[in-house]
N, C-alpha and C. Protein backbone atom coordinates (compact mmCIF):
# COMPACT_ATOMS: atom_id res chain seq x y z
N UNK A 1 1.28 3.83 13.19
CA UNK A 1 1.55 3.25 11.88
C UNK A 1 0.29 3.29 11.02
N UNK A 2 -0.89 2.65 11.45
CA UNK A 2 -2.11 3.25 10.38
C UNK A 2 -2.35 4.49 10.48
N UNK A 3 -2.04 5.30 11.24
CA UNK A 3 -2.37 6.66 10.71
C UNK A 3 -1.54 7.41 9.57
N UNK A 4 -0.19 6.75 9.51
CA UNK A 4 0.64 7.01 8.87
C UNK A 4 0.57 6.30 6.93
N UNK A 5 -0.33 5.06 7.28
CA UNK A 5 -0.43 4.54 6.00
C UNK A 5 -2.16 5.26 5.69
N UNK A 6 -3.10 5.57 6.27
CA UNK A 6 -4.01 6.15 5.88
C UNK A 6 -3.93 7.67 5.49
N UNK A 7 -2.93 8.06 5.97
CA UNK A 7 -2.52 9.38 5.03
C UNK A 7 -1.55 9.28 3.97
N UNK A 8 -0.98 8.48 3.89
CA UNK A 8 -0.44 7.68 2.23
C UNK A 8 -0.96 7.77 1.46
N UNK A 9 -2.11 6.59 2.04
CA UNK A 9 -3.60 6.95 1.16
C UNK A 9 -4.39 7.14 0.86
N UNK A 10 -4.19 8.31 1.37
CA UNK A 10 -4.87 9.68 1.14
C UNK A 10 -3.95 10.70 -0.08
N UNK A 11 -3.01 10.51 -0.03
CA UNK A 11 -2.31 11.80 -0.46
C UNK A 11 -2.41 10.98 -2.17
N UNK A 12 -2.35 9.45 -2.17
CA UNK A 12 -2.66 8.81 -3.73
C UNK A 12 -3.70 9.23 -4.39
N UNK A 13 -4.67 8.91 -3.10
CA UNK A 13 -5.98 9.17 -3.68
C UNK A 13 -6.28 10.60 -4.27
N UNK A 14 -5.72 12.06 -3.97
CA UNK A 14 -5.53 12.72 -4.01
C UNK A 14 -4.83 13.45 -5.23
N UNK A 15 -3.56 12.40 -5.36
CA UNK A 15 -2.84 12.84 -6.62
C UNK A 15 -3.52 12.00 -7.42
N UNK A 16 -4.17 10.94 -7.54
CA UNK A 16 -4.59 10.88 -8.35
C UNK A 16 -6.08 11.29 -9.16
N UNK A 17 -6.93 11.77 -8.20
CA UNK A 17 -7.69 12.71 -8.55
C UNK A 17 -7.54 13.50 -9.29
N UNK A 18 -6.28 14.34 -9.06
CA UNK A 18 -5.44 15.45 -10.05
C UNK A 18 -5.83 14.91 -11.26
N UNK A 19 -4.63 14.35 -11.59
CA UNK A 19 -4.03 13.62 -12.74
C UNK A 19 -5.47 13.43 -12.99
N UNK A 20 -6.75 12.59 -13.09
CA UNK A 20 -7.93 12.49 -13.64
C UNK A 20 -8.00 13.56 -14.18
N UNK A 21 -8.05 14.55 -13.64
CA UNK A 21 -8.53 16.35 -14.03
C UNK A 21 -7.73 16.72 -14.89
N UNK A 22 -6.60 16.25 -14.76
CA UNK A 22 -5.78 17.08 -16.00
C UNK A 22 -5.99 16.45 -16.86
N UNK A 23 -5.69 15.05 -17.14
CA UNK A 23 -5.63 14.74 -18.29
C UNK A 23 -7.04 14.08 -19.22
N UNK A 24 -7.90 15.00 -18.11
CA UNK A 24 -9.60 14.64 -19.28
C UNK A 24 -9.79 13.79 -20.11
N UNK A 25 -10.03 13.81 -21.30
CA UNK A 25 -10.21 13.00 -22.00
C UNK A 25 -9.35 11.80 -22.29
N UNK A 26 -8.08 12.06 -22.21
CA UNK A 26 -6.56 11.51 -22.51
C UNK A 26 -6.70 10.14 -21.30
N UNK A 27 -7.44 10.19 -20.02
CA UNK A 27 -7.17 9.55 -19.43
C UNK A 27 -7.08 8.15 -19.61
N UNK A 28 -8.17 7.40 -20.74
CA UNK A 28 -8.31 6.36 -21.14
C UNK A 28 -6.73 5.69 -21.74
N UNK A 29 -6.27 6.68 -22.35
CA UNK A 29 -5.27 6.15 -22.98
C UNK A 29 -3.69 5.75 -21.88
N UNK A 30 -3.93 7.32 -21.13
CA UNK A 30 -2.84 6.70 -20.41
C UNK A 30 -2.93 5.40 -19.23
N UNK A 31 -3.91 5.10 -18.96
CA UNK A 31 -4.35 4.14 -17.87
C UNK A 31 -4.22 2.95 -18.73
N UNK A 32 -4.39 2.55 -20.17
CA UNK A 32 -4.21 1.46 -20.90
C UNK A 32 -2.55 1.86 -21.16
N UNK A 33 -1.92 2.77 -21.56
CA UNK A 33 -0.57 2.98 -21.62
C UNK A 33 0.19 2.18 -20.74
N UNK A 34 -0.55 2.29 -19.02
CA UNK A 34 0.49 2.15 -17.78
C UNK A 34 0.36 0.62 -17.60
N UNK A 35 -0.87 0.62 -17.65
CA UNK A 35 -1.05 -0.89 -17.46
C UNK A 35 -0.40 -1.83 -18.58
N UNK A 36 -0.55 -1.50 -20.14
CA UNK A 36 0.03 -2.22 -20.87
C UNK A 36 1.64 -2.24 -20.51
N UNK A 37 2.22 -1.07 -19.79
CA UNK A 37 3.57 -1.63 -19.53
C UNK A 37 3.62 -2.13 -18.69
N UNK A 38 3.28 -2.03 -17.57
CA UNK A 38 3.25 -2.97 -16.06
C UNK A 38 3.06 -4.32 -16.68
N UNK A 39 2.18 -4.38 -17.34
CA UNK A 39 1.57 -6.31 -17.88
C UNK A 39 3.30 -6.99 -18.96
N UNK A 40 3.83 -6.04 -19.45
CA UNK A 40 4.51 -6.42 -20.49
C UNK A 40 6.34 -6.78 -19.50
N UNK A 41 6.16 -5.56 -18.81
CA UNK A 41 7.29 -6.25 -17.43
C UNK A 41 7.20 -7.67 -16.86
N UNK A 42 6.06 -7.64 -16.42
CA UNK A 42 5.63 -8.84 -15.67
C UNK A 42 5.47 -10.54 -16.19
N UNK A 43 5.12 -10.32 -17.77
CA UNK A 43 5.43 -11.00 -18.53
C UNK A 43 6.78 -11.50 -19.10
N UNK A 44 7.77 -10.08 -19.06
CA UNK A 44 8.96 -10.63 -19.60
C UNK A 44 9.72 -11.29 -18.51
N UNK A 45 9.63 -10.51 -17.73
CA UNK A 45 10.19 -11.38 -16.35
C UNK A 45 9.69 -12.97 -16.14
N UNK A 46 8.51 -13.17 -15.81
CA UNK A 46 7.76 -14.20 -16.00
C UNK A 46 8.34 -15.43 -16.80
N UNK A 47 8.90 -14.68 -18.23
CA UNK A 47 9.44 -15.21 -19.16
C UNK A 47 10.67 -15.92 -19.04
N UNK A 48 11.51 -14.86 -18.06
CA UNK A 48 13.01 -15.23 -17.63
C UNK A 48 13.53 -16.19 -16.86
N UNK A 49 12.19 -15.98 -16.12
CA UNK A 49 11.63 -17.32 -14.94
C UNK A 49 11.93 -18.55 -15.18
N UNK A 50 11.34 -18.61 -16.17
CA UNK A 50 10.62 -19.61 -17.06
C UNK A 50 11.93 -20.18 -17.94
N UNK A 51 12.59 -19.61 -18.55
CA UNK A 51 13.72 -19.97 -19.25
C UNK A 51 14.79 -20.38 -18.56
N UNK A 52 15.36 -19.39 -17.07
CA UNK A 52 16.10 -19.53 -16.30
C UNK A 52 16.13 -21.25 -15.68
N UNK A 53 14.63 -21.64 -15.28
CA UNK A 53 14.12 -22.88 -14.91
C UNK A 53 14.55 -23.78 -15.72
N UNK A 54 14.01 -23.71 -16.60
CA UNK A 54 14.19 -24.91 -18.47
C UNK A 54 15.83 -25.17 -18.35
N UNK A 55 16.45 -23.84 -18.37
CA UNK A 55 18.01 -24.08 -18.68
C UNK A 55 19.06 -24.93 -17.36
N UNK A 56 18.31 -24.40 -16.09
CA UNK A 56 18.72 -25.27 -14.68
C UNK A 56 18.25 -27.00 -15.21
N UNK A 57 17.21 -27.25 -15.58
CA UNK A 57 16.64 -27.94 -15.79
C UNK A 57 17.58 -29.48 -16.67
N UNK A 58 17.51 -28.44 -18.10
CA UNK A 58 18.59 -29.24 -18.96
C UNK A 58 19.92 -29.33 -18.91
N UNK A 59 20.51 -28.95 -18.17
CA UNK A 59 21.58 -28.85 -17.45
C UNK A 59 21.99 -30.04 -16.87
N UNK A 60 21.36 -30.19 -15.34
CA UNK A 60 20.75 -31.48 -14.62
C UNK A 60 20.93 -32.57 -15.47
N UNK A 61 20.32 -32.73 -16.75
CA UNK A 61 20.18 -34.19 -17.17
C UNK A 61 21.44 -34.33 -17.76
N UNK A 62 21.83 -33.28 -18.56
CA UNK A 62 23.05 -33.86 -18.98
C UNK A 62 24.10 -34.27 -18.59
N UNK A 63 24.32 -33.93 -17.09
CA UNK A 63 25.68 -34.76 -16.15
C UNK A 63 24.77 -35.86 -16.03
């Protein structure tokens, strides 16, 4: 099994090396691109959480 996850990541580390190379200069943008969507998922969800809770919440009091 670790040999199997150390060549995982390996093969990331790898593709992502690539991807550095190709996209040269560009890279800045797409690495703020990916991350700004990963952060904006995590937030809305977060969000749903959060509302889902409130609405269980007010629910409760009113019976």
């Amino acid at each position: 099994m670790s040999l199997l996850r150390i060549a995982g990541l390996a093969i990331v580390l790898v593709i992502s090396l690539l991807f550095a190379v190709f996209v040269g200069d560009q890279g800045p943008w797409y690495f703020s691109w990916v991350i700004g969507t990963v952060m904006i998922i995590l937030i809305s969800g977060a969000g749903a959480i959060l509302l889902d809770a409130q609405m269980d919440s007010s629910s409760e009091k009113e019976v």
